[in-house]
PDB file of N, CA and C in Angstrom:
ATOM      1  N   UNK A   1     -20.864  24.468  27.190  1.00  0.00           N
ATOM      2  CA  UNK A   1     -20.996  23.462  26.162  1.00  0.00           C
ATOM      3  C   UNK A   1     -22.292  23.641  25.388  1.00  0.00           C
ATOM      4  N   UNK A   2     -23.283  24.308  26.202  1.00  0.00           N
ATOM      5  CA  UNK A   2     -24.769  24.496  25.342  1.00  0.00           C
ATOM      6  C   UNK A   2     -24.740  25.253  24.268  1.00  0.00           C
ATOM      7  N   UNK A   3     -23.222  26.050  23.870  1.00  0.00           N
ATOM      8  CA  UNK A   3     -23.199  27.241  22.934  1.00  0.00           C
ATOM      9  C   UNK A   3     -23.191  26.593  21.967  1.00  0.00           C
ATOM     10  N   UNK A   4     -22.242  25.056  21.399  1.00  0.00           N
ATOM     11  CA  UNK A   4     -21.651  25.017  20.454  1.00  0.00           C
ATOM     12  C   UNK A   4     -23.149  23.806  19.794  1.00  0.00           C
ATOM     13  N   UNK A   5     -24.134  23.410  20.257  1.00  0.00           N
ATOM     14  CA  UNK A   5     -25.320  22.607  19.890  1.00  0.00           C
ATOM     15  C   UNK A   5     -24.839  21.705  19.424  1.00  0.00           C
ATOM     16  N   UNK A   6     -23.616  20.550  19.715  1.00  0.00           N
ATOM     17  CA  UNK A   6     -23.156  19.449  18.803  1.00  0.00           C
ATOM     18  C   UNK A   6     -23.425  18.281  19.861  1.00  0.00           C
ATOM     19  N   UNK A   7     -24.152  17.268  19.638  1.00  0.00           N
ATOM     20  CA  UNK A   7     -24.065  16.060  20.103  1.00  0.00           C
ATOM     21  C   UNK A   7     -23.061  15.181  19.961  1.00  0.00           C
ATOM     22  N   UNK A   8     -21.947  14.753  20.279  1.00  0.00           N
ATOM     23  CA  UNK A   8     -20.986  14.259  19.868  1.00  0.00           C
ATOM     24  C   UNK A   8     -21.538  12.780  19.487  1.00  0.00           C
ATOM     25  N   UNK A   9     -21.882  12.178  19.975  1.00  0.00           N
ATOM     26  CA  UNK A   9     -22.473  10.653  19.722  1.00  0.00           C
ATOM     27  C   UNK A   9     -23.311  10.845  18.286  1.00  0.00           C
ATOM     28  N   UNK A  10     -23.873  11.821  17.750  1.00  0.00           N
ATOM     29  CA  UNK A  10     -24.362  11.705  16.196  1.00  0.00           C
ATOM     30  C   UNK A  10     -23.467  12.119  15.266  1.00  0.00           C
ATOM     31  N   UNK A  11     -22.436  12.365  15.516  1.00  0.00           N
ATOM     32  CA  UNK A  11     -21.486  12.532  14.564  1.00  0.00           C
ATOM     33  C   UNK A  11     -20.612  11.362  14.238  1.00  0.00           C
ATOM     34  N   UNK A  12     -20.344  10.351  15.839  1.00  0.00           N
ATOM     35  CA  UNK A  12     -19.953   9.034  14.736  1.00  0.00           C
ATOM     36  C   UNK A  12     -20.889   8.410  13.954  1.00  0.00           C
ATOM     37  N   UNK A  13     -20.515   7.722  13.077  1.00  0.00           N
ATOM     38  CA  UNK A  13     -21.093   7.058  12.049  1.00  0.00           C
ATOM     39  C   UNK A  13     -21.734   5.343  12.987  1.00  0.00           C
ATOM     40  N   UNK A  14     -22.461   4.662  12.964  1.00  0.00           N
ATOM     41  CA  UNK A  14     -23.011   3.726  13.288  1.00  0.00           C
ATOM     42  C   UNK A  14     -22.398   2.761  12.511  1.00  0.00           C
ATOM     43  N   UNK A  15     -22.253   2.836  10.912  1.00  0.00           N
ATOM     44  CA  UNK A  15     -21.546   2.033   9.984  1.00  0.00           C
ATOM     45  C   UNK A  15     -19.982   1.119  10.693  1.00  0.00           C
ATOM     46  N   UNK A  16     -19.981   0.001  10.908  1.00  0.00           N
ATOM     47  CA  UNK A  16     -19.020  -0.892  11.110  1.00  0.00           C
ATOM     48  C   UNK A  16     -17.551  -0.689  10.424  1.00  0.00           C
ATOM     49  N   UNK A  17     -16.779  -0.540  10.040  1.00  0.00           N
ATOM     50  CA  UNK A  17     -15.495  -0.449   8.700  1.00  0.00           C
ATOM     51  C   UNK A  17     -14.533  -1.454   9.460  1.00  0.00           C
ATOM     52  N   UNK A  18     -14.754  -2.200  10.594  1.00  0.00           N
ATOM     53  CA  UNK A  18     -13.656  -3.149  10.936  1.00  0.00           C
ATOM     54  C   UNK A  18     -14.903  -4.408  11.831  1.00  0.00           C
ATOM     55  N   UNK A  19     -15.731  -5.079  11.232  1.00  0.00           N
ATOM     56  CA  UNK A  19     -16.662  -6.114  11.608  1.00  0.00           C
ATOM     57  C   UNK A  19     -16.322  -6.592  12.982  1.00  0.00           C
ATOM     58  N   UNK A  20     -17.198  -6.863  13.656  1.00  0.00           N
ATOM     59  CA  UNK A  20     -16.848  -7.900  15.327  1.00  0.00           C
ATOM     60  C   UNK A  20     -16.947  -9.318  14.146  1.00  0.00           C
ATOM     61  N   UNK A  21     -16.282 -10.283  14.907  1.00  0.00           N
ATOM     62  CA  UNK A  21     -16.309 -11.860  14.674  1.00  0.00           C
ATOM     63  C   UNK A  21     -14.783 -11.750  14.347  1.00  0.00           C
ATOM     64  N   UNK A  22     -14.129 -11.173  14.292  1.00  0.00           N
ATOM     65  CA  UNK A  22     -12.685 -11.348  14.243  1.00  0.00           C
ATOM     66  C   UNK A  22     -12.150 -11.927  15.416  1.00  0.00           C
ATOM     67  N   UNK A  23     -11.272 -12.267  15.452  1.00  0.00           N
ATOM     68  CA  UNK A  23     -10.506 -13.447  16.604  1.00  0.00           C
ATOM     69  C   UNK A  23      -9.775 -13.121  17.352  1.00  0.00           C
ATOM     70  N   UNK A  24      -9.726 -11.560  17.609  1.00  0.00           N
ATOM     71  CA  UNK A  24      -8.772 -11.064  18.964  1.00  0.00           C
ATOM     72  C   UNK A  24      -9.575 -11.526  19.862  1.00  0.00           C
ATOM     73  N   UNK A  25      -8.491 -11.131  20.776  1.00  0.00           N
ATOM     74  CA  UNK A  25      -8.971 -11.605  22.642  1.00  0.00           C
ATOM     75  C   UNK A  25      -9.956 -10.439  22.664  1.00  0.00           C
ATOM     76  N   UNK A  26     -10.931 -11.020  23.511  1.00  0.00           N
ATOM     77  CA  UNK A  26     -12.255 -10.189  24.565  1.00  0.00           C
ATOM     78  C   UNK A  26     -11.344  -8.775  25.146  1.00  0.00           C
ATOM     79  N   UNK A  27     -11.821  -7.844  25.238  1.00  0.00           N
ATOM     80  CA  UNK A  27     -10.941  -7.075  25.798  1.00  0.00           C
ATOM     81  C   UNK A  27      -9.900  -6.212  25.179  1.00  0.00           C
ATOM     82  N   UNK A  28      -9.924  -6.655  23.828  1.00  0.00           N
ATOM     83  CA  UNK A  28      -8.412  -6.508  22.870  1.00  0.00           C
ATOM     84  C   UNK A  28      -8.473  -4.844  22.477  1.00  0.00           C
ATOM     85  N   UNK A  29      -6.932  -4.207  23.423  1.00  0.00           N
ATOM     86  CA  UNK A  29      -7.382  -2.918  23.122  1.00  0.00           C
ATOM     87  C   UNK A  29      -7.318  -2.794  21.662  1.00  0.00           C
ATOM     88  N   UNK A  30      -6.258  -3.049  20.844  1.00  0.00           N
ATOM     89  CA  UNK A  30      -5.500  -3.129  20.157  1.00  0.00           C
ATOM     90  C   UNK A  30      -7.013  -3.022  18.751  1.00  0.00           C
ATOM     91  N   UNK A  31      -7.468  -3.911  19.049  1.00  0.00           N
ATOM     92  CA  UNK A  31      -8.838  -3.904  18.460  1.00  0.00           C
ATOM     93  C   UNK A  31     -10.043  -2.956  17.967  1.00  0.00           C
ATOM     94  N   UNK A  32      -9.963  -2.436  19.560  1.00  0.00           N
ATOM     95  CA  UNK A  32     -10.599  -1.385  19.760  1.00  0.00           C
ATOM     96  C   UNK A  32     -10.120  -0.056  19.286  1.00  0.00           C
ATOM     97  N   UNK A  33      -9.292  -0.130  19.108  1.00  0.00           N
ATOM     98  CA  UNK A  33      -8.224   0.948  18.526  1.00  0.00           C
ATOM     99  C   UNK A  33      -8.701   1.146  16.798  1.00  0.00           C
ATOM    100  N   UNK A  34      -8.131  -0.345  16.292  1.00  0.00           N
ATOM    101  CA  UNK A  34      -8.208  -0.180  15.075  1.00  0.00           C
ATOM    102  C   UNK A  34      -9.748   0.194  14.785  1.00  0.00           C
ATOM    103  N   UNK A  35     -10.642  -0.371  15.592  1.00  0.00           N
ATOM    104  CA  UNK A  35     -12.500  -0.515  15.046  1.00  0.00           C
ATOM    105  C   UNK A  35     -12.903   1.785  15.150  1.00  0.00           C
ATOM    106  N   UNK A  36     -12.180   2.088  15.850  1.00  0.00           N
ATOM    107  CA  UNK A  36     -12.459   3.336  15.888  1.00  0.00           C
ATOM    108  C   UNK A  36     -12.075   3.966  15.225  1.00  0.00           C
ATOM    109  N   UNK A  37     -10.751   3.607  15.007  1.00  0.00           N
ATOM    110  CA  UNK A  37     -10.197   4.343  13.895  1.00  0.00           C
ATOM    111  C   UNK A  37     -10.406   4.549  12.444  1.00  0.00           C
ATOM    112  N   UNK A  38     -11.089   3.336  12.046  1.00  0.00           N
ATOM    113  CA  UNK A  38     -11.895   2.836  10.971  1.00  0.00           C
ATOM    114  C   UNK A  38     -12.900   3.508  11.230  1.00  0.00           C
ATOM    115  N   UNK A  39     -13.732   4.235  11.705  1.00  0.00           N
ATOM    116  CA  UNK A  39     -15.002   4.604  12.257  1.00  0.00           C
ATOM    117  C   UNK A  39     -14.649   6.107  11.625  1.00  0.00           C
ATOM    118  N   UNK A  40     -13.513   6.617  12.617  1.00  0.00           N
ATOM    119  CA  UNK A  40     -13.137   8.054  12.508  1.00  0.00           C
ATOM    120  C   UNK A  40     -12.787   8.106  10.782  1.00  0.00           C
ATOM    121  N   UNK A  41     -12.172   7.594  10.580  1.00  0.00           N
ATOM    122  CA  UNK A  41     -10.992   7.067   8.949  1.00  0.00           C
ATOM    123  C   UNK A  41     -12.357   7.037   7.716  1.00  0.00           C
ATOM    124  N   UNK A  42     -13.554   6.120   8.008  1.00  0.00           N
ATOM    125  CA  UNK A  42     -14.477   6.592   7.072  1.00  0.00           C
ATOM    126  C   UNK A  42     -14.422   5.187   6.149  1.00  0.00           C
ATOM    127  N   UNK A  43     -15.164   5.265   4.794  1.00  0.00           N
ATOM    128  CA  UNK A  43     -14.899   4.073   4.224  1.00  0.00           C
ATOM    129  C   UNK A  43     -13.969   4.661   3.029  1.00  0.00           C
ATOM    130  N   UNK A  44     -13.368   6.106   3.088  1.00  0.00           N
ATOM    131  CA  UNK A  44     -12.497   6.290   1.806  1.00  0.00           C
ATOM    132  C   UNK A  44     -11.597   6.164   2.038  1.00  0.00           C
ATOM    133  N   UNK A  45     -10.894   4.851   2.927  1.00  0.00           N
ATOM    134  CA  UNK A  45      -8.834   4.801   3.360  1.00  0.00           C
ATOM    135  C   UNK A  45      -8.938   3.521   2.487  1.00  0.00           C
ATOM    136  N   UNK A  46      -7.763   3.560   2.517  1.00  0.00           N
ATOM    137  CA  UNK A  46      -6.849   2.235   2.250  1.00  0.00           C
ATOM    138  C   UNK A  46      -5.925   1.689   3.175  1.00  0.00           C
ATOM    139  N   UNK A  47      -6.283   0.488   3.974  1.00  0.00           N
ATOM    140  CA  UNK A  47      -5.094   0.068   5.062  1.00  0.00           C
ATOM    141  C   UNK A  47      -4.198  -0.784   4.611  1.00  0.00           C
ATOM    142  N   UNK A  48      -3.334  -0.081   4.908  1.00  0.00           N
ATOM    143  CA  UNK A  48      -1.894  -0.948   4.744  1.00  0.00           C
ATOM    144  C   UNK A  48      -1.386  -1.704   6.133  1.00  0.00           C
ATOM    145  N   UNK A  49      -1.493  -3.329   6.066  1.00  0.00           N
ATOM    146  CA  UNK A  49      -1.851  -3.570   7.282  1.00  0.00           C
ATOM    147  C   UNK A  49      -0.106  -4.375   7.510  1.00  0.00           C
ATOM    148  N   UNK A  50       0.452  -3.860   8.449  1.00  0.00           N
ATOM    149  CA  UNK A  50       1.639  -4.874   8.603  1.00  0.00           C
ATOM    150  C   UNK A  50       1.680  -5.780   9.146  1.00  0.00           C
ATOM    151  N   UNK A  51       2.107  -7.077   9.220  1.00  0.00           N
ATOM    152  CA  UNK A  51       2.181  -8.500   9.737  1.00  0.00           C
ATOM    153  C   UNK A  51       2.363  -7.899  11.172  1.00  0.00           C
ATOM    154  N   UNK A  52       1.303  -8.654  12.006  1.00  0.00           N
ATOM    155  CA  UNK A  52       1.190  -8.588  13.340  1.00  0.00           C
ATOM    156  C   UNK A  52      -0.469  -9.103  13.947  1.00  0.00           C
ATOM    157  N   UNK A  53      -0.506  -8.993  15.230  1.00  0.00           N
ATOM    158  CA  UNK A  53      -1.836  -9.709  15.676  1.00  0.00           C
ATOM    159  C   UNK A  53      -3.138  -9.100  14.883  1.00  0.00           C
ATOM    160  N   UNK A  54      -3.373  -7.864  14.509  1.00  0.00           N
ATOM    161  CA  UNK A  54      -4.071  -7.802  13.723  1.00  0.00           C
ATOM    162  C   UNK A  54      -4.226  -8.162  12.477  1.00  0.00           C
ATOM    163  N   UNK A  55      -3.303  -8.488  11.539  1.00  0.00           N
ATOM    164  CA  UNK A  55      -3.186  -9.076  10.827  1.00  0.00           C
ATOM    165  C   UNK A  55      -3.701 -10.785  10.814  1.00  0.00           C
ATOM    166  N   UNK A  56      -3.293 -11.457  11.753  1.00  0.00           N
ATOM    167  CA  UNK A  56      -3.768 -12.685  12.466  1.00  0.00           C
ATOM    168  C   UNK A  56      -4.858 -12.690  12.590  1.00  0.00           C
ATOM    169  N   UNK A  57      -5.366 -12.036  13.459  1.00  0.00           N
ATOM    170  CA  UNK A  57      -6.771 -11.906  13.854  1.00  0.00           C
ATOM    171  C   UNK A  57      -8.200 -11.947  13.006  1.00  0.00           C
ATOM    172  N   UNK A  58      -7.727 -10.660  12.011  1.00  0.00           N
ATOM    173  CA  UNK A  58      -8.685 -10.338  11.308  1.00  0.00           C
ATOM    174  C   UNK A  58      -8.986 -10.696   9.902  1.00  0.00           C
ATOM    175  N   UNK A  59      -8.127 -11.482   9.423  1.00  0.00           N
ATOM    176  CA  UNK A  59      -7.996 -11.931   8.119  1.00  0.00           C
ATOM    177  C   UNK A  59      -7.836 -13.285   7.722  1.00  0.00           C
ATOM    178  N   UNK A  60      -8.770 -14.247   8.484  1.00  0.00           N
ATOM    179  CA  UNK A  60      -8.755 -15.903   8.459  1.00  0.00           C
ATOM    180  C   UNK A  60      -9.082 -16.210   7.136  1.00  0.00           C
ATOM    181  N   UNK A  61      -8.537 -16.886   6.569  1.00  0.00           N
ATOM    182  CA  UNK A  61      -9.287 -17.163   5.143  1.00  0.00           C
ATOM    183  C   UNK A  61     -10.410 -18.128   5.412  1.00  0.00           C
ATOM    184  N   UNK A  62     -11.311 -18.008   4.587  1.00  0.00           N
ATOM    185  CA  UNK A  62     -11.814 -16.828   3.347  1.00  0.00           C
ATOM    186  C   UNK A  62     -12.261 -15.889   4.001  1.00  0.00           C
ATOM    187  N   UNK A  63     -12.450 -15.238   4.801  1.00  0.00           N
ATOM    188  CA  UNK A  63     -13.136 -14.216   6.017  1.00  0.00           C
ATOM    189  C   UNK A  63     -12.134 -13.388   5.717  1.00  0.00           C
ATOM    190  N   UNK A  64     -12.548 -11.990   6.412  1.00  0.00           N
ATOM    191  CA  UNK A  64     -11.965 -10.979   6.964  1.00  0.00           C
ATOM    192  C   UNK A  64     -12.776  -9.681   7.534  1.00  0.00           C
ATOM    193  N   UNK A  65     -12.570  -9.109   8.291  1.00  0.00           N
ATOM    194  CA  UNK A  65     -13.221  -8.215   9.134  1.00  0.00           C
ATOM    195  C   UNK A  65     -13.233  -6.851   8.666  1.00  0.00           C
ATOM    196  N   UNK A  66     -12.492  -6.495   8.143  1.00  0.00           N
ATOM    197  CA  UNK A  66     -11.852  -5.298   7.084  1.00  0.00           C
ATOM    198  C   UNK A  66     -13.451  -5.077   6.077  1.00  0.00           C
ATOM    199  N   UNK A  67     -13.719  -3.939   6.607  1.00  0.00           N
ATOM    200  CA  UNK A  67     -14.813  -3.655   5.561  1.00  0.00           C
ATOM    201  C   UNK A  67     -14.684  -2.458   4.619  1.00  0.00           C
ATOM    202  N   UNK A  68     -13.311  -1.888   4.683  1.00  0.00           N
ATOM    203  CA  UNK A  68     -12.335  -0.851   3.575  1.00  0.00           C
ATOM    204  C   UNK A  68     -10.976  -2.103   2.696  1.00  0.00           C
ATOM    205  N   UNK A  69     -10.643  -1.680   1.806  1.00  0.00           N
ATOM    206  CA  UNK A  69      -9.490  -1.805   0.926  1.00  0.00           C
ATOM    207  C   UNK A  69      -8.439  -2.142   2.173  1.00  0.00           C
ATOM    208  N   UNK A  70      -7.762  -3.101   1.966  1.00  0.00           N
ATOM    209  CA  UNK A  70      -6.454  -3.398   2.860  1.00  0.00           C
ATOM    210  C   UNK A  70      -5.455  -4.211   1.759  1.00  0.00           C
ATOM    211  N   UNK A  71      -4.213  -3.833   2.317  1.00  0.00           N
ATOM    212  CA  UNK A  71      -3.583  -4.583   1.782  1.00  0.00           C
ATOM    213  C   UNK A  71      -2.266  -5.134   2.802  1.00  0.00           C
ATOM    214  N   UNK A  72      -2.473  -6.442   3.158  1.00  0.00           N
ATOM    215  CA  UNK A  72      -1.393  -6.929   4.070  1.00  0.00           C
ATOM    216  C   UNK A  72       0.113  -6.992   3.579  1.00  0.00           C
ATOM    217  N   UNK A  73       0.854  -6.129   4.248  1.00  0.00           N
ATOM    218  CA  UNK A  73       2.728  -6.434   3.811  1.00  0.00           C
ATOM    219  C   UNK A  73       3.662  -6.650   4.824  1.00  0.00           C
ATOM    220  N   UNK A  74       4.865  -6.962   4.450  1.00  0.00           N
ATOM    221  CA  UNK A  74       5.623  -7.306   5.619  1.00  0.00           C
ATOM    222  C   UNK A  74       5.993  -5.984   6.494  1.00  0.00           C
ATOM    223  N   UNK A  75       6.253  -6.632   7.735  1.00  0.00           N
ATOM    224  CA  UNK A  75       6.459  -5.112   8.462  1.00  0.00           C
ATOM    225  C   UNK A  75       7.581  -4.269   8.316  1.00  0.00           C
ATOM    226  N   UNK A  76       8.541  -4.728   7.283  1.00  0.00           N
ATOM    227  CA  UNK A  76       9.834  -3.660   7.139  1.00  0.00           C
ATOM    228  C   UNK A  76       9.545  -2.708   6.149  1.00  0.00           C
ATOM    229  N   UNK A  77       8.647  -3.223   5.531  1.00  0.00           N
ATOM    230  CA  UNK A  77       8.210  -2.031   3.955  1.00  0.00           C
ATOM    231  C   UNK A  77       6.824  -1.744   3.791  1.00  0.00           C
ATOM    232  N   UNK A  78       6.092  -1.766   4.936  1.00  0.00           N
ATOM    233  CA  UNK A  78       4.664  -1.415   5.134  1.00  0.00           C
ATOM    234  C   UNK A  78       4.615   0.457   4.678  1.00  0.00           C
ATOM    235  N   UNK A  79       5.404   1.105   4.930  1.00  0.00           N
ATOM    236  CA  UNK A  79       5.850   2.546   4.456  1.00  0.00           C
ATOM    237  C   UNK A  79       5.923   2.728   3.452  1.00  0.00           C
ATOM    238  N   UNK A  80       6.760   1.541   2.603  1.00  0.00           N
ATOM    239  CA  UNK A  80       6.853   1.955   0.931  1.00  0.00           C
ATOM    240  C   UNK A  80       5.661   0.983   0.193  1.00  0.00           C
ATOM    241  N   UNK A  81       4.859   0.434   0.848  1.00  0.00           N
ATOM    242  CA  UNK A  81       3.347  -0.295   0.130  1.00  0.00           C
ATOM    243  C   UNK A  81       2.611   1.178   0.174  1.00  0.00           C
ATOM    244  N   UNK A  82       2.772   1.600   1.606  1.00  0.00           N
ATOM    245  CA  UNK A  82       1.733   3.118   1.920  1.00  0.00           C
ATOM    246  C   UNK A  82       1.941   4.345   0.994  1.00  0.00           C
ATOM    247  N   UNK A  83       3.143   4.353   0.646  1.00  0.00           N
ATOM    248  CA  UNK A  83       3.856   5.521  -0.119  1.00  0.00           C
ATOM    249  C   UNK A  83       3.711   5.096  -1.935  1.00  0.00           C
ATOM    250  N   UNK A  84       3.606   3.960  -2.059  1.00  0.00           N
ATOM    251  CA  UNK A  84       2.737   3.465  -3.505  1.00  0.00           C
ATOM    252  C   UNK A  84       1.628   3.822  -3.823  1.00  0.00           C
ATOM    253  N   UNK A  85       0.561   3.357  -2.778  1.00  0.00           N
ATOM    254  CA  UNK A  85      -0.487   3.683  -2.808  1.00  0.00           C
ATOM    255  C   UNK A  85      -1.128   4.762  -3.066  1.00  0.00           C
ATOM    256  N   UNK A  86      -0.339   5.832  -2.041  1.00  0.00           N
ATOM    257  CA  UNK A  86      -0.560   7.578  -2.384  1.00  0.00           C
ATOM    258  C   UNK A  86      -0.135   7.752  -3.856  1.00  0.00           C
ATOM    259  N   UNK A  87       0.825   7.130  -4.300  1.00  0.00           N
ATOM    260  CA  UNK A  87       1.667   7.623  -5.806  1.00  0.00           C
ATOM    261  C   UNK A  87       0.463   7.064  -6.785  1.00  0.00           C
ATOM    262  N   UNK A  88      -0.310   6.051  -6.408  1.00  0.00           N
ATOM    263  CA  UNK A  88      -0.961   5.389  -7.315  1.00  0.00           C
ATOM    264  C   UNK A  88      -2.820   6.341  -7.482  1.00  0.00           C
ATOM    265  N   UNK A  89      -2.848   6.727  -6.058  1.00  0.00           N
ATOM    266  CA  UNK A  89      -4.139   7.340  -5.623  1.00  0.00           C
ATOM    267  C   UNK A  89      -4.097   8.761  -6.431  1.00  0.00           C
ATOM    268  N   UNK A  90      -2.534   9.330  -6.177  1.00  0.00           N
ATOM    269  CA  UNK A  90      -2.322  10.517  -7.297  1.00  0.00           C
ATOM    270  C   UNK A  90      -2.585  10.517  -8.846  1.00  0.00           C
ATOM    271  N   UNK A  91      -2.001   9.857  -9.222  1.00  0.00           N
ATOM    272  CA  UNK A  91      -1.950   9.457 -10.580  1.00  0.00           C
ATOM    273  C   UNK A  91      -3.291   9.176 -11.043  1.00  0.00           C
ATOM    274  N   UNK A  92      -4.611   8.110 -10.341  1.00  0.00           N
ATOM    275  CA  UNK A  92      -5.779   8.125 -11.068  1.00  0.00           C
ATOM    276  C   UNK A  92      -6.494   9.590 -10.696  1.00  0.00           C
ATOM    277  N   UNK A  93      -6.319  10.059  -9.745  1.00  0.00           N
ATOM    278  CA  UNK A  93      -6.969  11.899  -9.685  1.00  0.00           C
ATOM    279  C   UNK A  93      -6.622  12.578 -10.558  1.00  0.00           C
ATOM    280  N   UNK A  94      -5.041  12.512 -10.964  1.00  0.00           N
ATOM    281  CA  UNK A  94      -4.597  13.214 -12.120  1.00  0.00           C
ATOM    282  C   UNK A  94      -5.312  13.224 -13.323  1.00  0.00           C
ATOM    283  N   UNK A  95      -5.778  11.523 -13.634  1.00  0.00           N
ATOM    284  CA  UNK A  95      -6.163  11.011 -14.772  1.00  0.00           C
ATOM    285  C   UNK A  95      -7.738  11.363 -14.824  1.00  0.00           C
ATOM    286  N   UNK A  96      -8.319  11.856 -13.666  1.00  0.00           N
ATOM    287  CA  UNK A  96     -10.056  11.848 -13.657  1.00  0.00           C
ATOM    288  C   UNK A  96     -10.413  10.223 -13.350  1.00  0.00           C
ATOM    289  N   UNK A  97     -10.173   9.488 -13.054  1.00  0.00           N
ATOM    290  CA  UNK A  97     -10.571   8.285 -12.766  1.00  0.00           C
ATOM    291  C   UNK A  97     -10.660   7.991 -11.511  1.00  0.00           C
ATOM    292  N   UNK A  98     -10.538   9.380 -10.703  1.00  0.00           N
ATOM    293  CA  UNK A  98     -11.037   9.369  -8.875  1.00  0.00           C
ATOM    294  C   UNK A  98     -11.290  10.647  -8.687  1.00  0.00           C
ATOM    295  N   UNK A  99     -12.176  10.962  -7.768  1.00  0.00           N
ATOM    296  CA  UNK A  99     -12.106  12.437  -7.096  1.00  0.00           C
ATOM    297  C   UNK A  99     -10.914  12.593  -5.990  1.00  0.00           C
ATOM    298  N   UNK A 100     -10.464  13.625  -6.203  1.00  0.00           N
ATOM    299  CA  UNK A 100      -9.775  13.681  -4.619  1.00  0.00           C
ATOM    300  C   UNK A 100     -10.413  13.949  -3.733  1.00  0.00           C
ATOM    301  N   UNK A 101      -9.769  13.695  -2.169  1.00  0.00           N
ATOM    302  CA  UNK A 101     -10.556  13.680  -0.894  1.00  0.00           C
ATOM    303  C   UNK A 101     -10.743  15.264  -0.673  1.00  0.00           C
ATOM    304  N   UNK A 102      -9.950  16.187  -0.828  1.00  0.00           N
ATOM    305  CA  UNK A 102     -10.677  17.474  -0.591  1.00  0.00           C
ATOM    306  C   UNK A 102     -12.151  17.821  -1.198  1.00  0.00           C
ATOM    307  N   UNK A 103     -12.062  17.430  -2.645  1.00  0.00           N
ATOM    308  CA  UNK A 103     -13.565  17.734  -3.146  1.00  0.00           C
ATOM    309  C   UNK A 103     -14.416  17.024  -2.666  1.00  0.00           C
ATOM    310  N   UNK A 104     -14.376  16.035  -1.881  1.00  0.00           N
ATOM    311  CA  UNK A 104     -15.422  15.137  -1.343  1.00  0.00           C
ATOM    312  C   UNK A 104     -15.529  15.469   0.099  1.00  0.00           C
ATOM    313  N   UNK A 105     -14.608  16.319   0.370  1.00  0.00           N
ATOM    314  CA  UNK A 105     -14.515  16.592   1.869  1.00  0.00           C
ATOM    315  C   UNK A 105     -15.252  18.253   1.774  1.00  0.00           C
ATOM    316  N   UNK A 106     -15.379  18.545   0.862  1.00  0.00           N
ATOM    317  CA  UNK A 106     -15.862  20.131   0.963  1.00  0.00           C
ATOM    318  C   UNK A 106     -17.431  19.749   0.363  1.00  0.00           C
ATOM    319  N   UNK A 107     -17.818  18.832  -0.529  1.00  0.00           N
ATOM    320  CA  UNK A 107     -19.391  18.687  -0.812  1.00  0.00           C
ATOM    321  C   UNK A 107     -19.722  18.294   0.412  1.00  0.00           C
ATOM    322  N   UNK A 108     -19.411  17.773   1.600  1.00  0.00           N
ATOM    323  CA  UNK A 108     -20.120  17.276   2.566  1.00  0.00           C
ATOM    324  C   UNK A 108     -19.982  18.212   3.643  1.00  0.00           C
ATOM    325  N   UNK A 109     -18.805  19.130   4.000  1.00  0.00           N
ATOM    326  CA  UNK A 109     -19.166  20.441   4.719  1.00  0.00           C
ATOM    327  C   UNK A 109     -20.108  21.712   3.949  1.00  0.00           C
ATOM    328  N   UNK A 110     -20.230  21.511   2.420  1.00  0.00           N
ATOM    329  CA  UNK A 110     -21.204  22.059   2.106  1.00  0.00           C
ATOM    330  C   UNK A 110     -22.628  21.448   2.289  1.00  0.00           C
ATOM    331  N   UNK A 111     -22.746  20.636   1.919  1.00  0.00           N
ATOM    332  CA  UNK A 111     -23.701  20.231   2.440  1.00  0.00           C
ATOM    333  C   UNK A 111     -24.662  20.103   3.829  1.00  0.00           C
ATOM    334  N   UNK A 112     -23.498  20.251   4.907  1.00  0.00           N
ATOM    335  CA  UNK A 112     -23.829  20.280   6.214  1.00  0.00           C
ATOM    336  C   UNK A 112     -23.108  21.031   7.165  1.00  0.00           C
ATOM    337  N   UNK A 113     -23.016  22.256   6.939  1.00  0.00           N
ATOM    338  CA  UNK A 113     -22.402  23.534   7.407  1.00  0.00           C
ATOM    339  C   UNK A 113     -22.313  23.426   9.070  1.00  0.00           C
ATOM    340  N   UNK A 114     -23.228  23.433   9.805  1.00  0.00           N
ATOM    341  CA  UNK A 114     -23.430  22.901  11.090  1.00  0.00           C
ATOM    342  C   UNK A 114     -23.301  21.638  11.594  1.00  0.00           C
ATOM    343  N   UNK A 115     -23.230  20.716  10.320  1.00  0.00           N
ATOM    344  CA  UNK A 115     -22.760  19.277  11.179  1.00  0.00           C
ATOM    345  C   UNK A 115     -24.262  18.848  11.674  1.00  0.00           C
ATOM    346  N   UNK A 116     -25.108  19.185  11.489  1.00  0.00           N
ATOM    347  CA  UNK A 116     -27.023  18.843  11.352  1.00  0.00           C
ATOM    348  C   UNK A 116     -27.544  18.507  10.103  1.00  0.00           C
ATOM    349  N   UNK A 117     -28.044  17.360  10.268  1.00  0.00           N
ATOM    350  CA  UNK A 117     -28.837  16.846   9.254  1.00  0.00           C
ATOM    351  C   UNK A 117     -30.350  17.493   9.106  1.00  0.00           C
TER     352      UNK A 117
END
């Protein structure tokens, strides 16, 4: 393991993208799931969140825990909100009114070839 010089613990991000004070149970894997995944996921997603305990949980009005773009839908067409989104995410890249994620994903492996700051 000494070959490859990577600390795994400095490569997650410290940055929050799913806040604690949300209202799952103590313990809530389900939680824990989403808070990492948000971690791994970055702040450039968009969640498409389907009706369910997370949904409950994390989105009390006026509050919400969500510190990325979400958009709550019912759970039979949470696929075709997700599949909009991409159509919609295409279309402003097309237009220059977004970068796409590859070019933003290659300035930052250029930038940090080794994954060292």
């Amino acid at each position: 393991m000494d070959k490859y010089g990577v600390f795994v613990p400095r490569l997650v991000t410290k940055k929050e993208y799913f806040s604690p004070g949300h209202r799952a149970c103590i313990g809530c894997g389900e939680a824990l799931a989403v808070r990492l995944a948000c971690k791994a996921l970055g702040n450039n997603v968009i969640v498409a969140n389907a009706t369910g305990c997370m949904e409950i949980v994390s989105s009390q009005i006026p509050y919400t825990s969500w510190g990325v773009p979400w958009i709550h839908t019912l759970f039979e067409n949470t696929a075709a909100v997700a599949s909009g989104i991409e159509a919609a995410l295409k279309v402003m890249i097309r237009k220059g009114r977004r970068e796409s994620m590859l070019s933003e994903w290659s300035k930052i492996i250029t930038a940090h070839p080794s994954g060292k700051k």
